[in-house]
Each structure stands twice: as C-alpha cells, then as structure tokens.
N, C-alpha and C. Protein backbone atom coordinates (compact mmCIF):
# COMPACT_ATOMS: atom_id res chain seq x y z
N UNK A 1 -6.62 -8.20 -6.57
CA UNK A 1 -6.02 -8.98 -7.64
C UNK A 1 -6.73 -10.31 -7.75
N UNK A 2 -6.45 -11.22 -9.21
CA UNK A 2 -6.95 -12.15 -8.78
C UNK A 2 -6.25 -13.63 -8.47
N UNK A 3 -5.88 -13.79 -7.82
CA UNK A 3 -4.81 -14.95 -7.13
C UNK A 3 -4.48 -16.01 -8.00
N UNK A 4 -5.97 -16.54 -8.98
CA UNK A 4 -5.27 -17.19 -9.84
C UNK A 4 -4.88 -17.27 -10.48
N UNK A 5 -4.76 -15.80 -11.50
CA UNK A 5 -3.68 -15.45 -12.13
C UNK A 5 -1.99 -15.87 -12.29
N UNK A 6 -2.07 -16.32 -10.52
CA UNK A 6 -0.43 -16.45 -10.14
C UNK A 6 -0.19 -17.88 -10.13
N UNK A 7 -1.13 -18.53 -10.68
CA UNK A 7 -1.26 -20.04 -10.52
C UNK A 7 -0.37 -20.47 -11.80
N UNK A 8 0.49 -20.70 -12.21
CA UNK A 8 0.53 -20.59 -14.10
C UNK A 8 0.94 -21.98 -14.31
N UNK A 9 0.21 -23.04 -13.92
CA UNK A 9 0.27 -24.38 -14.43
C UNK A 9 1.38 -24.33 -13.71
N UNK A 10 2.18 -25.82 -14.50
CA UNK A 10 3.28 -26.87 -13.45
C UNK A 10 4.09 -25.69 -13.23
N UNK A 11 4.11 -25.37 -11.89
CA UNK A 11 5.33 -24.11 -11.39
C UNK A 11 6.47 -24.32 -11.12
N UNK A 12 6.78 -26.19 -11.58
CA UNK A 12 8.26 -26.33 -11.64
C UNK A 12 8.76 -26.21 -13.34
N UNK A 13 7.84 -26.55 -14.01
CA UNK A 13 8.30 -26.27 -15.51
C UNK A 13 8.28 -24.94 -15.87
N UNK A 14 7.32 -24.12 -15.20
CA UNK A 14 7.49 -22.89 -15.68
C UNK A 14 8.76 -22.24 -15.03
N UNK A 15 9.06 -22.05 -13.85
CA UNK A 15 10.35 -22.11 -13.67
C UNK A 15 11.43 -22.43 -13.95
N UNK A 16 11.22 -23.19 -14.50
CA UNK A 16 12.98 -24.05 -15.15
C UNK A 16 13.13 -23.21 -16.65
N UNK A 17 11.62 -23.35 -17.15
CA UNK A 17 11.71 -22.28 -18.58
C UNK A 17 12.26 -20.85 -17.94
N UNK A 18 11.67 -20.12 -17.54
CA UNK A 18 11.68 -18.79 -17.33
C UNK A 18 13.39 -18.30 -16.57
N UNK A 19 13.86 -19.45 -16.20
CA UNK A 19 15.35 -19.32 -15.62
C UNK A 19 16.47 -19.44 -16.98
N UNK A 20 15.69 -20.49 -17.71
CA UNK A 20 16.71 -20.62 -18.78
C UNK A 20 16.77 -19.42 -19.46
N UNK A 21 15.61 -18.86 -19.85
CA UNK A 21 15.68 -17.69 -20.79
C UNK A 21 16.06 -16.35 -20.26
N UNK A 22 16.11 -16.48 -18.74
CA UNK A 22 17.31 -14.90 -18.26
C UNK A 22 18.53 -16.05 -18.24
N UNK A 23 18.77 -16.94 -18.51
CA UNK A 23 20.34 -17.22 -18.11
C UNK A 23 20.73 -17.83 -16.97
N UNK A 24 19.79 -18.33 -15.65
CA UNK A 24 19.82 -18.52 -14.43
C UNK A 24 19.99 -20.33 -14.57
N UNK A 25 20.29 -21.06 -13.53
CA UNK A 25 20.33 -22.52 -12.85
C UNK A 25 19.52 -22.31 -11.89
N UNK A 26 19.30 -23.44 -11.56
CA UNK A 26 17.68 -23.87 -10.36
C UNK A 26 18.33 -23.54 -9.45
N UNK A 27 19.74 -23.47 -8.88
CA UNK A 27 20.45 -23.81 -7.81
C UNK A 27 20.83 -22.56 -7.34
N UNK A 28 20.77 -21.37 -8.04
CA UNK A 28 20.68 -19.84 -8.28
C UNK A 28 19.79 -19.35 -6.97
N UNK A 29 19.47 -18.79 -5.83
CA UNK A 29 18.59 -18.06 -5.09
C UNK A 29 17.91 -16.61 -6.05
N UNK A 30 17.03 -16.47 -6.31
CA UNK A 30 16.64 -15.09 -7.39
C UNK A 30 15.38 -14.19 -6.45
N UNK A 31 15.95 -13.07 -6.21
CA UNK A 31 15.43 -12.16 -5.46
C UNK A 31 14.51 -11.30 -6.78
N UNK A 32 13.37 -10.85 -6.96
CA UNK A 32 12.65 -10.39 -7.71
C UNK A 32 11.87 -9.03 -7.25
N UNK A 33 12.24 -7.87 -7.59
CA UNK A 33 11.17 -6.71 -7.96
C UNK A 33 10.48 -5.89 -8.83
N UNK A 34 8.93 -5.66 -8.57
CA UNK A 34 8.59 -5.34 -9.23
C UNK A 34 8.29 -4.18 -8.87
N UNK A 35 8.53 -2.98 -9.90
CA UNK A 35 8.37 -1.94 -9.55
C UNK A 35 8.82 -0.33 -11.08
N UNK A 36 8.40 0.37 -11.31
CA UNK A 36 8.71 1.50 -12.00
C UNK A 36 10.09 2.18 -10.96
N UNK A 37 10.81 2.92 -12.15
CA UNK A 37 12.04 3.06 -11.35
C UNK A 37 11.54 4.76 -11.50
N UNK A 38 11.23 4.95 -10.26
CA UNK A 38 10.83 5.63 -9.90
C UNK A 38 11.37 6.50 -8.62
N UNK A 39 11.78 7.72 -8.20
CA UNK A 39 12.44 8.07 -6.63
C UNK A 39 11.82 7.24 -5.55
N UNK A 40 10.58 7.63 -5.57
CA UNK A 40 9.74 6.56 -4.56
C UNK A 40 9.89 5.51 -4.38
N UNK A 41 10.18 4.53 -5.63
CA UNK A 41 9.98 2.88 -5.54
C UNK A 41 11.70 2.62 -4.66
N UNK A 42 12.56 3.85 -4.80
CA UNK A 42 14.10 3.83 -3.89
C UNK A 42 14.70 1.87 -4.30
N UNK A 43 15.04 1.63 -5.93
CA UNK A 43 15.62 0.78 -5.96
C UNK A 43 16.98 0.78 -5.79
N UNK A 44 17.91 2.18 -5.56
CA UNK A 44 18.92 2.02 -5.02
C UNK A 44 18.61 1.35 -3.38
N UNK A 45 18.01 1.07 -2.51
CA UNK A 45 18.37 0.63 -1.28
C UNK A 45 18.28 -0.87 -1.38
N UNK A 46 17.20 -1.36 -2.93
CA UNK A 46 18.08 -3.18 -3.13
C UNK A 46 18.77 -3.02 -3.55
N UNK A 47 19.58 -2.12 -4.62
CA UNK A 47 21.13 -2.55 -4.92
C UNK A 47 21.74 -2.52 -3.97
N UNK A 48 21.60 -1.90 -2.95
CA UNK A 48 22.84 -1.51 -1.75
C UNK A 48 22.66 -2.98 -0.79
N UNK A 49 21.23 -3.47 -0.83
CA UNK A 49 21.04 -4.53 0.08
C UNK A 49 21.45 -5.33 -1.11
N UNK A 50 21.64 -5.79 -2.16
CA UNK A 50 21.80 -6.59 -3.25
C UNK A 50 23.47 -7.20 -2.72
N UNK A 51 24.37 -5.63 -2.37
CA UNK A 51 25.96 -5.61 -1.99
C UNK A 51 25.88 -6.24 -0.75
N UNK A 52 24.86 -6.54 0.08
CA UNK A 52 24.85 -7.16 1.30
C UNK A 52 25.21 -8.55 1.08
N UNK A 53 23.84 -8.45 0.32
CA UNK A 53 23.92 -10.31 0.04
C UNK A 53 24.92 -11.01 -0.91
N UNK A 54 25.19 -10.23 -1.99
CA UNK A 54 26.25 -10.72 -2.97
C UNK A 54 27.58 -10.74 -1.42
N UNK A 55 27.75 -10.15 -1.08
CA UNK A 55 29.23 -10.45 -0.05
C UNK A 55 28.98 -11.96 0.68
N UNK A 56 28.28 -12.42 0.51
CA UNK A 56 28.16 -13.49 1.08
C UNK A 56 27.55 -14.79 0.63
N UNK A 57 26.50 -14.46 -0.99
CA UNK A 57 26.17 -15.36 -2.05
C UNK A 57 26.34 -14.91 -2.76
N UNK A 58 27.52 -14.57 -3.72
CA UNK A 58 27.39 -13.76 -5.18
C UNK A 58 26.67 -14.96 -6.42
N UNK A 59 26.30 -15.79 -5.53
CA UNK A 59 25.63 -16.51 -7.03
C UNK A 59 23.88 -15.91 -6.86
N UNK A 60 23.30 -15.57 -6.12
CA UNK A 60 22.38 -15.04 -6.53
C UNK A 60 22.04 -13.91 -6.76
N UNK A 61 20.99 -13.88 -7.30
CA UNK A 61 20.50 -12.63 -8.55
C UNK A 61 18.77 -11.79 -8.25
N UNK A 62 19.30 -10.77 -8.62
CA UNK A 62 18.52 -9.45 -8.10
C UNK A 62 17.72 -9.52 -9.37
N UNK A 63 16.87 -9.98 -10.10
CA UNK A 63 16.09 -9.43 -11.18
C UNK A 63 15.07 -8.09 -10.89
N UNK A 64 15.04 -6.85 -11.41
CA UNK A 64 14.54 -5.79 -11.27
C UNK A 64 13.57 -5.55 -12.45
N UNK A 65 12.77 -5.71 -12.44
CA UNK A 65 11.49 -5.40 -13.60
C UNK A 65 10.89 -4.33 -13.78
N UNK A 66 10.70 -3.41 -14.66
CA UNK A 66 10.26 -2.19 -14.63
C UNK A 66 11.33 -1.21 -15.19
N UNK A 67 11.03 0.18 -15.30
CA UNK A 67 11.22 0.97 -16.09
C UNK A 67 11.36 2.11 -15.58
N UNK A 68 12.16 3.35 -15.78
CA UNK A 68 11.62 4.64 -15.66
C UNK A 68 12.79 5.75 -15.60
N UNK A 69 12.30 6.89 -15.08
CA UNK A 69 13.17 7.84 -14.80
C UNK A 69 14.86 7.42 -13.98
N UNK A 70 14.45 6.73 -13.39
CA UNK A 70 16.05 6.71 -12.27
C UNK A 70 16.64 5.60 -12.63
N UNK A 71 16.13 4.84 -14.55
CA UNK A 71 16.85 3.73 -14.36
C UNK A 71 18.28 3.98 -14.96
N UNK A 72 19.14 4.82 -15.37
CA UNK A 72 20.39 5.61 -15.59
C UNK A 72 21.19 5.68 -14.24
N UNK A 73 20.61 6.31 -13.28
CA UNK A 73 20.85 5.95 -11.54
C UNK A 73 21.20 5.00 -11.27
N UNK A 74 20.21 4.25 -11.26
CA UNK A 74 20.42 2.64 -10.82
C UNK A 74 21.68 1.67 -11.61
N UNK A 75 21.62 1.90 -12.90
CA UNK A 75 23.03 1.46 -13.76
C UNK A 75 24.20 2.09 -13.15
N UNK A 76 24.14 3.20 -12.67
CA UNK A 76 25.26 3.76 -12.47
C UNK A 76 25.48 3.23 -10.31
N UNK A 77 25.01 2.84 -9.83
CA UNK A 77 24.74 2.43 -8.89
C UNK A 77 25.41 0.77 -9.04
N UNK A 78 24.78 0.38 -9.55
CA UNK A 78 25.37 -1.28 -9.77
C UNK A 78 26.43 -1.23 -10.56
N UNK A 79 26.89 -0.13 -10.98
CA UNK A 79 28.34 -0.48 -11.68
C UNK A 79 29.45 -0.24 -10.50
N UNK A 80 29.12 0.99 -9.74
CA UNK A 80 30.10 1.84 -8.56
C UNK A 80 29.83 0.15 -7.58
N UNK A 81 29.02 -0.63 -7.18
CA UNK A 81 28.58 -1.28 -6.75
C UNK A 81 29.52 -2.88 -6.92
N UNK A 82 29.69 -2.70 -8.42
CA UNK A 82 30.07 -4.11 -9.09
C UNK A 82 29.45 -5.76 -8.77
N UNK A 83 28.00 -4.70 -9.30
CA UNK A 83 27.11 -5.86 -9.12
C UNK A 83 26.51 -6.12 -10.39
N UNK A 84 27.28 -6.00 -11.58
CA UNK A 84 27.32 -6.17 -12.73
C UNK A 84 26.53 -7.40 -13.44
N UNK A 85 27.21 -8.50 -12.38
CA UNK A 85 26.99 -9.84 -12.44
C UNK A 85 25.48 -10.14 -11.76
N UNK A 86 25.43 -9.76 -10.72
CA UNK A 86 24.66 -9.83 -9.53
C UNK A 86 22.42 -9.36 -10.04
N UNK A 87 22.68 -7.99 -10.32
CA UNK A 87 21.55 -7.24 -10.75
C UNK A 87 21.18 -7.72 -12.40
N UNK A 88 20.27 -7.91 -12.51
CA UNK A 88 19.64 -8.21 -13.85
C UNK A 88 18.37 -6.79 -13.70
N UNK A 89 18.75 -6.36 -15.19
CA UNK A 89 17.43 -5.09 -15.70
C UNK A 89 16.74 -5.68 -16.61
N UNK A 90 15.16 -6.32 -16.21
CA UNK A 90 14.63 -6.98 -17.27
C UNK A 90 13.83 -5.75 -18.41
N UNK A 91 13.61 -4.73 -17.75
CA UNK A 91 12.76 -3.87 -18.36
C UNK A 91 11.15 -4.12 -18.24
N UNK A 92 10.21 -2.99 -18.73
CA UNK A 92 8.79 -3.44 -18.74
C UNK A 92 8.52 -5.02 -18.99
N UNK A 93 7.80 -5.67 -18.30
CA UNK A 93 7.54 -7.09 -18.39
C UNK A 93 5.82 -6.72 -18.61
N UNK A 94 5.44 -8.16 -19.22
CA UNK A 94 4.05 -8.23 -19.51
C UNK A 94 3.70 -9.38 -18.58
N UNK A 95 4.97 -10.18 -18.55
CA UNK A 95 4.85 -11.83 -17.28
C UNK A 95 5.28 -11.82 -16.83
N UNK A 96 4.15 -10.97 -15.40
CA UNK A 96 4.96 -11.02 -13.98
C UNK A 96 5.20 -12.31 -13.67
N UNK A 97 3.29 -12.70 -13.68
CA UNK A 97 3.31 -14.38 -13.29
C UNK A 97 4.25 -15.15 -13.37
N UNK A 98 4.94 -15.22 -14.19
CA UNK A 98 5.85 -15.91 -14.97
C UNK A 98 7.80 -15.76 -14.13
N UNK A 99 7.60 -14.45 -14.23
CA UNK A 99 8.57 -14.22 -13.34
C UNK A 99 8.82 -14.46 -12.12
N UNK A 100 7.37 -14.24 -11.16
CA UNK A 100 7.44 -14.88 -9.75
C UNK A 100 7.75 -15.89 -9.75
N UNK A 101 7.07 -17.10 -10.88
CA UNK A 101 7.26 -18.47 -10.73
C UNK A 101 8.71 -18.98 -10.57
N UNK A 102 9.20 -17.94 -11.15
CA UNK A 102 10.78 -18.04 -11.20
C UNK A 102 11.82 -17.76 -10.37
N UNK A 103 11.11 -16.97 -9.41
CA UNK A 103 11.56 -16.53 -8.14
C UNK A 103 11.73 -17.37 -6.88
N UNK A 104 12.56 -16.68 -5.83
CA UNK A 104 13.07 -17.32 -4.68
C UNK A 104 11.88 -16.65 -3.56
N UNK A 105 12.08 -15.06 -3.72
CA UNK A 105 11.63 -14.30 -2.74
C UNK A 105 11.29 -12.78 -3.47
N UNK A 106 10.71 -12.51 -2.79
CA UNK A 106 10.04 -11.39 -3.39
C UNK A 106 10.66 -9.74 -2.20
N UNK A 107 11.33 -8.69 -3.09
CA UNK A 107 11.37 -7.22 -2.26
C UNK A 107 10.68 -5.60 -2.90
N UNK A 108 10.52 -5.16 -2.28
CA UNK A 108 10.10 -3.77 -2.39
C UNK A 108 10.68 -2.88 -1.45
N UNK A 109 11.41 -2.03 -1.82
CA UNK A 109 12.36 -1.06 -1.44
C UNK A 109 11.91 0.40 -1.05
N UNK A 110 10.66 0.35 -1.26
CA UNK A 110 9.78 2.01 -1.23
C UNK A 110 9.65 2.62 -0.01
N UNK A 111 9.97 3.75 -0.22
CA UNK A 111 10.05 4.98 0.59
C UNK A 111 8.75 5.25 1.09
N UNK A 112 7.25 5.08 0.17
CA UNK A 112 6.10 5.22 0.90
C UNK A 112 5.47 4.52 -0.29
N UNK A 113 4.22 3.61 0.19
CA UNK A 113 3.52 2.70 -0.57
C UNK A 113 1.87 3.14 0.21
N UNK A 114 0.78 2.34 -0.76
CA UNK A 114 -0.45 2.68 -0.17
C UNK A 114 -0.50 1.26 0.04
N UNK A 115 -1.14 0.42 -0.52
CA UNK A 115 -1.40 -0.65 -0.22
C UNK A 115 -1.02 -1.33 -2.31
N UNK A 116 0.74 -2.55 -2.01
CA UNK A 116 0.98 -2.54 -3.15
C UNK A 116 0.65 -3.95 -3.24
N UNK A 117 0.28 -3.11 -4.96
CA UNK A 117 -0.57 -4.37 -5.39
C UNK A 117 0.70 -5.53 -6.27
N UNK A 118 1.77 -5.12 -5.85
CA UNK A 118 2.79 -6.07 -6.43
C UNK A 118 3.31 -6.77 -4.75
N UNK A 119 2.88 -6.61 -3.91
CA UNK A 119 3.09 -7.07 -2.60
C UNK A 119 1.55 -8.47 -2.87
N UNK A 120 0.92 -7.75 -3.11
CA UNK A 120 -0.36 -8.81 -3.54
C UNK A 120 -0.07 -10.25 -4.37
N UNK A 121 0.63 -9.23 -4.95
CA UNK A 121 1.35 -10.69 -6.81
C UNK A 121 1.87 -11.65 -5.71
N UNK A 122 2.78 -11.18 -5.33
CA UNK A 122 4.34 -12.18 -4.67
C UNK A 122 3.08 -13.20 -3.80
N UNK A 123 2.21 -12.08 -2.69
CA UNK A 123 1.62 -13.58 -1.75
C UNK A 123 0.93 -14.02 -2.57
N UNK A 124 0.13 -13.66 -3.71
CA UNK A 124 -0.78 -15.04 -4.57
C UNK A 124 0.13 -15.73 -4.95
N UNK A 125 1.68 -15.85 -5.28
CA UNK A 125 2.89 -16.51 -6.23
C UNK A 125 3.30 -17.08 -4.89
N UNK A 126 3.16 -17.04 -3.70
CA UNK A 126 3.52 -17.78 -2.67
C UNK A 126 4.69 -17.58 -2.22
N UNK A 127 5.34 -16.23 -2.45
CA UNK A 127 6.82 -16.23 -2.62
C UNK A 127 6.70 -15.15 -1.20
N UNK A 128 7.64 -15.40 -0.39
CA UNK A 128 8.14 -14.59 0.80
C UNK A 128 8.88 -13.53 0.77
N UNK A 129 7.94 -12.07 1.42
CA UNK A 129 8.56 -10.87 1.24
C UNK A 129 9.56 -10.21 2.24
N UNK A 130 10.55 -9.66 1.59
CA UNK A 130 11.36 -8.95 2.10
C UNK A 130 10.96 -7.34 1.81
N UNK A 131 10.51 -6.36 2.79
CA UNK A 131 10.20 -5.25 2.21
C UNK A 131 10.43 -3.97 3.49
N UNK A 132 10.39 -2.67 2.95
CA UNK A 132 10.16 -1.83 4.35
C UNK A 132 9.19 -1.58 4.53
N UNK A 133 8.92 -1.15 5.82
CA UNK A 133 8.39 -1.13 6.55
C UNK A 133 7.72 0.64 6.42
N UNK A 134 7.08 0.31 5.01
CA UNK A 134 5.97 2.16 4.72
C UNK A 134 5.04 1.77 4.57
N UNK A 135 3.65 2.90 4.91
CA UNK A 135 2.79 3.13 4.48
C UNK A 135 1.62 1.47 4.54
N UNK A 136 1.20 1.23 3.50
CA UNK A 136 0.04 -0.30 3.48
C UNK A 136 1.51 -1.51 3.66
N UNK A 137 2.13 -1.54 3.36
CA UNK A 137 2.85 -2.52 3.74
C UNK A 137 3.01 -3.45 4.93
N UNK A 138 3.09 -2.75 6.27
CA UNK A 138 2.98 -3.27 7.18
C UNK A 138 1.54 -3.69 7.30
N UNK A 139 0.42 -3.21 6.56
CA UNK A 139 -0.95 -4.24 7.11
C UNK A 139 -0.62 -5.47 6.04
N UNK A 140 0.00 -5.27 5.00
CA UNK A 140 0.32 -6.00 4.02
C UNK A 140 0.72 -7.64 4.55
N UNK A 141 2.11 -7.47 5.05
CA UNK A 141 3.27 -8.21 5.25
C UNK A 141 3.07 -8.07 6.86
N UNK A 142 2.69 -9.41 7.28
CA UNK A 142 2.50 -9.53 8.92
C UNK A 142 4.08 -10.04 9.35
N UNK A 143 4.78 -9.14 9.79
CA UNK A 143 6.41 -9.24 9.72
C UNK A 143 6.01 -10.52 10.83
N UNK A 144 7.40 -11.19 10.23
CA UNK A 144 7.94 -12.73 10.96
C UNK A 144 7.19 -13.90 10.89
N UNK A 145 6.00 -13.36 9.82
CA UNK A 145 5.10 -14.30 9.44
C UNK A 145 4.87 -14.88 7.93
N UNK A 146 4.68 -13.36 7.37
CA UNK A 146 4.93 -14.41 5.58
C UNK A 146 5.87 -13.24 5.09
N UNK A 147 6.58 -12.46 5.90
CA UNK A 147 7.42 -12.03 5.13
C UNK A 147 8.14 -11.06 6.18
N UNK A 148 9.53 -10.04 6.32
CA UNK A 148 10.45 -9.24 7.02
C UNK A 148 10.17 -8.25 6.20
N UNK A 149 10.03 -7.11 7.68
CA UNK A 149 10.04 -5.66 7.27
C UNK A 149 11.62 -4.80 7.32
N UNK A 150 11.80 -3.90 7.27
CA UNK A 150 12.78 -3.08 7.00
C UNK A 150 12.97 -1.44 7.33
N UNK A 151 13.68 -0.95 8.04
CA UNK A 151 13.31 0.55 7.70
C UNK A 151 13.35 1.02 6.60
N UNK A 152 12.72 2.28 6.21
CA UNK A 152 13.07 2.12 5.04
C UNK A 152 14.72 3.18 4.49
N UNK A 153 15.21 3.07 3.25
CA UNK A 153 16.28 3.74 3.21
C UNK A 153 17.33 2.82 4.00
N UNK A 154 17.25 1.66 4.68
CA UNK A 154 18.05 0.78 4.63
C UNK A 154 18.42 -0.21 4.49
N UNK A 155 19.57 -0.06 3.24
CA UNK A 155 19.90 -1.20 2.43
C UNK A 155 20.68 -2.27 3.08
N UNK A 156 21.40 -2.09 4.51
CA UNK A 156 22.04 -3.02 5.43
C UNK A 156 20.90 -3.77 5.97
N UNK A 157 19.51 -3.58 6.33
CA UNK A 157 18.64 -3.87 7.00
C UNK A 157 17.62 -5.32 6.67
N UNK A 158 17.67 -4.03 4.98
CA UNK A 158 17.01 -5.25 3.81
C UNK A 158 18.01 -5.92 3.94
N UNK A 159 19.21 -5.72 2.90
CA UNK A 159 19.98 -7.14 2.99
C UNK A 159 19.82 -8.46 3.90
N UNK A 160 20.05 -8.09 5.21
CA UNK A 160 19.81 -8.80 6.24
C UNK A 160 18.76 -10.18 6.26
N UNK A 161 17.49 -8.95 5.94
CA UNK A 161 16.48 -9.82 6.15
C UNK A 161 16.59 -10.18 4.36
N UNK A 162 17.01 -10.51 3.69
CA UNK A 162 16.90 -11.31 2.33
C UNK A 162 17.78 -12.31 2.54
N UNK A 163 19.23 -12.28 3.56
CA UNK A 163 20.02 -13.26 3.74
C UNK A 163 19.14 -14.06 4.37
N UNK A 164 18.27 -13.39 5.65
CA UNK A 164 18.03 -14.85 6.46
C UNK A 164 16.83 -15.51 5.91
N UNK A 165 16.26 -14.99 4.89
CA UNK A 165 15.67 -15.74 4.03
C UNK A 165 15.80 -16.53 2.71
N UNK A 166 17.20 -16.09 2.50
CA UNK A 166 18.33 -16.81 1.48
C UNK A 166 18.30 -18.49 2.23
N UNK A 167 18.86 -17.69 3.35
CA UNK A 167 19.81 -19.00 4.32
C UNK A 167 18.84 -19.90 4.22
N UNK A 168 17.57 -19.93 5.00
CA UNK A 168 16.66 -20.75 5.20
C UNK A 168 15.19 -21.40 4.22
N UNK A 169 15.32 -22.18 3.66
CA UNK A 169 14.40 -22.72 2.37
C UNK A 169 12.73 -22.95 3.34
N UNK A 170 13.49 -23.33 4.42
CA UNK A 170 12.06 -24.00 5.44
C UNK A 170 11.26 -22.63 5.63
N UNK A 171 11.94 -21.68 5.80
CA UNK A 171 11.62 -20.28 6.18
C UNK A 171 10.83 -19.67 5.07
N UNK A 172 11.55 -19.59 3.99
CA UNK A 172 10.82 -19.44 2.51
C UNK A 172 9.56 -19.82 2.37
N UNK A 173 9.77 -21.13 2.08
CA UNK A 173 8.32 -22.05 1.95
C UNK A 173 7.21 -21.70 3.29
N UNK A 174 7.34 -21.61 4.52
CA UNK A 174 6.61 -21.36 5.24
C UNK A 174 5.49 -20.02 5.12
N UNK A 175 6.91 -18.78 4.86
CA UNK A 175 6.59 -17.84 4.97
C UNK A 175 5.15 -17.21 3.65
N UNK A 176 6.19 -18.22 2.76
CA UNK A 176 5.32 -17.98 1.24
C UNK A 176 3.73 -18.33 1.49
N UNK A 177 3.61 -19.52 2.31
CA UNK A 177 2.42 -20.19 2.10
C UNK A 177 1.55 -19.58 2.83
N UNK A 178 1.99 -18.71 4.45
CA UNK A 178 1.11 -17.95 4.98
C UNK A 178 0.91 -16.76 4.64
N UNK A 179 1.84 -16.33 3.55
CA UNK A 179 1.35 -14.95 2.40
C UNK A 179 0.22 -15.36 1.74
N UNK A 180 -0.07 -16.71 1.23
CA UNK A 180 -1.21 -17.01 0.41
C UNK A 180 -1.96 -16.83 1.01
N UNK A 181 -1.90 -17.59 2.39
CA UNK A 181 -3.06 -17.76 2.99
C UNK A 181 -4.22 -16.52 3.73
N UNK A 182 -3.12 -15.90 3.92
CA UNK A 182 -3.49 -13.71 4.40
C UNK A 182 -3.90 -13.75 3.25
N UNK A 183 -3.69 -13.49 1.80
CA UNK A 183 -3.78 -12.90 0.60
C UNK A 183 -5.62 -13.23 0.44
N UNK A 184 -5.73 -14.81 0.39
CA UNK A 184 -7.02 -15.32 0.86
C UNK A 184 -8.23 -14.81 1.39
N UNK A 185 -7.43 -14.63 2.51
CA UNK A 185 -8.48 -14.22 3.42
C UNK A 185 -8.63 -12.85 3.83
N UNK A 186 -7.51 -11.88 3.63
CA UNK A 186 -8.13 -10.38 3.50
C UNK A 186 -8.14 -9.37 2.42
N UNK A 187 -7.20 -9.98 1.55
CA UNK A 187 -7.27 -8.90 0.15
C UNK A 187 -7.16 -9.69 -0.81
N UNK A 188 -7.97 -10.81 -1.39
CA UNK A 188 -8.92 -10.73 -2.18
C UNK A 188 -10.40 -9.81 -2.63
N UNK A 189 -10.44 -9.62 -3.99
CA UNK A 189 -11.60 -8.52 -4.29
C UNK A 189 -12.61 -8.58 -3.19
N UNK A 190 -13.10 -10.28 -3.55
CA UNK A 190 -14.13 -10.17 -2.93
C UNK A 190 -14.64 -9.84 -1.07
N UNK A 191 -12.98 -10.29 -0.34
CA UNK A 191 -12.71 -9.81 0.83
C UNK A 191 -12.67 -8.28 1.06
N UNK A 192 -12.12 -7.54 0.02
CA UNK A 192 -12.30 -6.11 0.26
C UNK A 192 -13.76 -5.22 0.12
C-alpha cells in the first residue's frame, strides 16, 4: 500500500468532519472495520465482541464498512443483540482514509486472512489493532506491540482486547505509532 495515502491533511479536522457526518462526538471511542461481509471476514464475532464492550461503554460505536452476502445476518445479529444504537452499517465506502481518520482503533474478525491489506490501512492511519489471531495476521500485528490478537471465533476475547484498548488512550497512541513504524519498515512496496 501506499502509506501516504493515509496521511489526509489536518487529521484533527478531518476527523471532526467525518464524525459529524455519521452522527458521532469526539468524545465517542469508534471501533472501525473494514471488510466485505463475507462468511470468512466472520463479522458476527465483532458484533458479539461489540456486546462485550457496549456492556460496559455503550457510547461507543462499531462502524462496519463494506458489503455483501451475510449483511442480512449481521442485521439480524445486532438486532437479537440490541446493538441497534451501538453498530453503524456504512456500506461500500470509497474513503477509507477518511474513515480511519475518524477512528479510535482498528478490528478484523476473520476466520482466515493471507496477509490483509486493510490491516496495512489501519497501521499507515496509525490506528491500533484489535484482530485474531489467522493466517498473515500474526506476522502482521506484533501482538502487545501495535496491536492484540484474538482466537479466532471469539467474540469474548476480541471484546476484551478492544476494552483494554478502549480503557487506555496511552496504549492507543503507542500502539498506533509502532504499527506505523512496522508498516515502514516491512510492508511497504518497496520493502516487499
């Protein structure tokens, strides 16, 4: 990818825009995925981790980006769920950029991944991942460093690790910045 893509000018104005227009306050924590709703991409295990964290911050918000077969599932999931409030369905997006900027933290919920290139977005966007623990991911996400792994298929697990990265801002920011800094130095084009 190319990292500066994720750069999108003042990233506090673009944020404050991009919150107003889903409806959000700065003061909001916003968990962000990107992903096709897909069996594989398994976005029922963030709604289920979504019920983790809403029990304990219902002011923040799950934005889910993307499209597909299981997104009928997933509605019907966050309703049994009553995370009504909680889950936002933005649909196909054209500005991810835009969306990370807007973000707290970044998850991916997948059952098996190769090496994802929306795990790429979040560390160029500097944003700290919460994800399981499949496939390229773990060379991805150096767990306890710029981001928490997960088994996968569990949504108690994720939750967890999105609270203790809710809880902690120092943790966030840390984690985000040594996602850039990996992103840098091994999967950039020209590093690969």
């Amino acid at each position: 990818i190319d990292p500066d893509a994720f750069n999108v000018g003042d990233a506090a104005d673009t944020r404050a825009e991009v919150r107003r227009e889903l409806g959000l306050d700065d003061t909001q924590p916003v968990i962000l995925q990107v992903a096709r709703f897909h069996p594989v991409k398994d976005h029922g295990t963030s709604v289920r981790a979504m019920a983790v964290v809403a029990s304990q911050h219902p002011e923040t918000r799950l934005l889910l980006a993307g499209d597909g077969e299981e997104r009928a599932k997933i509605e019907a999931l966050i309703d049994q769920l009553g995370l009504q409030t909680q889950v936002k369905l933005l649909g196909v997006r054209s500005d991810v950029p835009r969306l990370m900027a807007a973000a707290d933290l970044f998850t991916l919920s997948s059952l098996s991944e190769a090496i994802s290139l929306t795990l790429l977005e979040a560390m160029a966007a500097k944003l700290p991942i919460a994800a399981t623990d499949v496939g390229g991911n773990g060379e991805v996400v150096h767990h306890d460093h710029t981001g928490l792994l997960s088994p996968r298929g569990d949504g108690d697990a994720l939750g967890a690790n999105l609270l203790r990265l809710i809880n902690d801002a120092s943790l966030r920011r840390t984690m985000g910045q040594a996602g850039r800094e990996r992103l840098l130095h091994q999967f950039t084009e020209s590093q690969m």
